[in-house]
C-alpha atoms as a PDB file:
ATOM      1  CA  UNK A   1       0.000   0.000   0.000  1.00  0.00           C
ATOM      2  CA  UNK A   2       1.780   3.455  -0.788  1.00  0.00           C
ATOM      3  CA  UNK A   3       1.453   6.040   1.819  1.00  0.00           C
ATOM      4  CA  UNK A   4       2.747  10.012   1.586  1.00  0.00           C
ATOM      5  CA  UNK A   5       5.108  10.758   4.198  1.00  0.00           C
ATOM      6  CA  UNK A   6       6.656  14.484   4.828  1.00  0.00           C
ATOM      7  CA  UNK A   7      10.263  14.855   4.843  1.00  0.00           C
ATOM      8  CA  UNK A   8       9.818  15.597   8.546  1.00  0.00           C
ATOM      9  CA  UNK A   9       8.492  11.920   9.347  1.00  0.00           C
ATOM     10  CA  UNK A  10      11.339  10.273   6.908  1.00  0.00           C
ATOM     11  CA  UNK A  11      13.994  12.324   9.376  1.00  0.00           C
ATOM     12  CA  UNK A  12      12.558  10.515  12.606  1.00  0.00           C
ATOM     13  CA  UNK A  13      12.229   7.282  10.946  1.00  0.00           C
ATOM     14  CA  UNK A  14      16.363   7.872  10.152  1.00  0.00           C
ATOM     15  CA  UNK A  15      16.838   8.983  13.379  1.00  0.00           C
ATOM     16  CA  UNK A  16      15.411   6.390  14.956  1.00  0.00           C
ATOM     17  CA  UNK A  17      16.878   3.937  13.062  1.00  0.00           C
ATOM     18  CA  UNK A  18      13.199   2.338  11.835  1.00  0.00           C
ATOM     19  CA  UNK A  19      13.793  -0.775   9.588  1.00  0.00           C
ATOM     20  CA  UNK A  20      13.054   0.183   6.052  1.00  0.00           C
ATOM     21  CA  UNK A  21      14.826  -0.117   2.946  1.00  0.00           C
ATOM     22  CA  UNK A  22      15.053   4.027   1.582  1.00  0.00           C
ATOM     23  CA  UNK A  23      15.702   4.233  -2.708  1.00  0.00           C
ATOM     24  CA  UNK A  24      16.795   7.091  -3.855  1.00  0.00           C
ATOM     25  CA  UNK A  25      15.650   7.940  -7.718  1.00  0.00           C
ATOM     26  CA  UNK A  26      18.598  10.149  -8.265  1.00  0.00           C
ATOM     27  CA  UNK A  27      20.582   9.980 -11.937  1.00  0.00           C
ATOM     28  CA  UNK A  28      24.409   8.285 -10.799  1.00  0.00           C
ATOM     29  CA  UNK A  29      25.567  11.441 -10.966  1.00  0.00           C
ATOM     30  CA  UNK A  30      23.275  13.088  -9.035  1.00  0.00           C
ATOM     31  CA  UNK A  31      23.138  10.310  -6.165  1.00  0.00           C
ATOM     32  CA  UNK A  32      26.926  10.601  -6.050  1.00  0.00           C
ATOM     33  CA  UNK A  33      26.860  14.232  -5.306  1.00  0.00           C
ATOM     34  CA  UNK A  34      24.029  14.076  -2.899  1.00  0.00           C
ATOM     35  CA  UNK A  35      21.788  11.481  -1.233  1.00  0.00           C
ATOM     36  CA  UNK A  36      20.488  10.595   1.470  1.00  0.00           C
ATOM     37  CA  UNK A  37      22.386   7.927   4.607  1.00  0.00           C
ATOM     38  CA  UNK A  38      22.429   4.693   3.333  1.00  0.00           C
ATOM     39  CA  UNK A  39      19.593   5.037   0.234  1.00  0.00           C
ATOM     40  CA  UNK A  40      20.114   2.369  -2.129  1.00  0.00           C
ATOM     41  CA  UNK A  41      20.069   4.327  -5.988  1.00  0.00           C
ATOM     42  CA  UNK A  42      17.827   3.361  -8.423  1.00  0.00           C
ATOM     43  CA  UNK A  43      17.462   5.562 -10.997  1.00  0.00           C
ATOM     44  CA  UNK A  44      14.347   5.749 -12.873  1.00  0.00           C
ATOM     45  CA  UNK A  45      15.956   4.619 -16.023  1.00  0.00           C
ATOM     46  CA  UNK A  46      16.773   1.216 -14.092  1.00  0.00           C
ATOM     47  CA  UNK A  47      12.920   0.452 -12.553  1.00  0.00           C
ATOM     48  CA  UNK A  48      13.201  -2.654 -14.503  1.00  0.00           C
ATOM     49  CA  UNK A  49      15.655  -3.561 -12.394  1.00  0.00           C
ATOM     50  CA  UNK A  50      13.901  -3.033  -8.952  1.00  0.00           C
ATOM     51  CA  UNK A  51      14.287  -6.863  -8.630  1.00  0.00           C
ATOM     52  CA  UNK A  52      17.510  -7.622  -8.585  1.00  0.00           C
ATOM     53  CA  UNK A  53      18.573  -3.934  -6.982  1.00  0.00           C
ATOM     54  CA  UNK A  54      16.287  -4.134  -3.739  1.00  0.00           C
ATOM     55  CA  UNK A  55      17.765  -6.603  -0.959  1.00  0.00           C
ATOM     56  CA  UNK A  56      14.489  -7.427   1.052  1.00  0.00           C
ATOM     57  CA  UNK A  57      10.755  -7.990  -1.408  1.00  0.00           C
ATOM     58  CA  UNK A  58       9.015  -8.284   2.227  1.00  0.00           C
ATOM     59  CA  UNK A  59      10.687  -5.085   3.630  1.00  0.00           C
ATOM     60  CA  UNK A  60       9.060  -1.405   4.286  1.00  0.00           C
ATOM     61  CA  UNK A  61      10.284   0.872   1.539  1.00  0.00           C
ATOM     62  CA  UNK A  62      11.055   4.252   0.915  1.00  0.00           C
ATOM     63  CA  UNK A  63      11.322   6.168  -2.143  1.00  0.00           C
END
């Protein structure tokens, strides 16, 4: 089920060290400059790879 959450709520769930998986949908180069603590990069162009990319199927997860 997908759910909105604010920036604000993703910032507790970091700081309290919730278990979810967080993707960042940055280009490489982008994601390289700037992303957020351990976000997993999956660009856009690479959705088809969501599979193989993503560690945990049954996990929470961010984007």
């Amino acid at each position: 089920m997908a759910q909105d959450i604010t920036a604000g709520e993703l910032k507790e769930k970091i700081d309290s060290r919730e278990d979810f998986v967080l993707v960042d949908v940055l280009d490489e180069q982008y994601y390289q400059q700037s992303h957020l603590p351990d976000a997993i990069n999956l660009p856009l162009e690479s959705v088809d790879e969501t599979e193989a990319i993503l560690p945990d199927k049954s996990a929470r997860t961010i984007v």
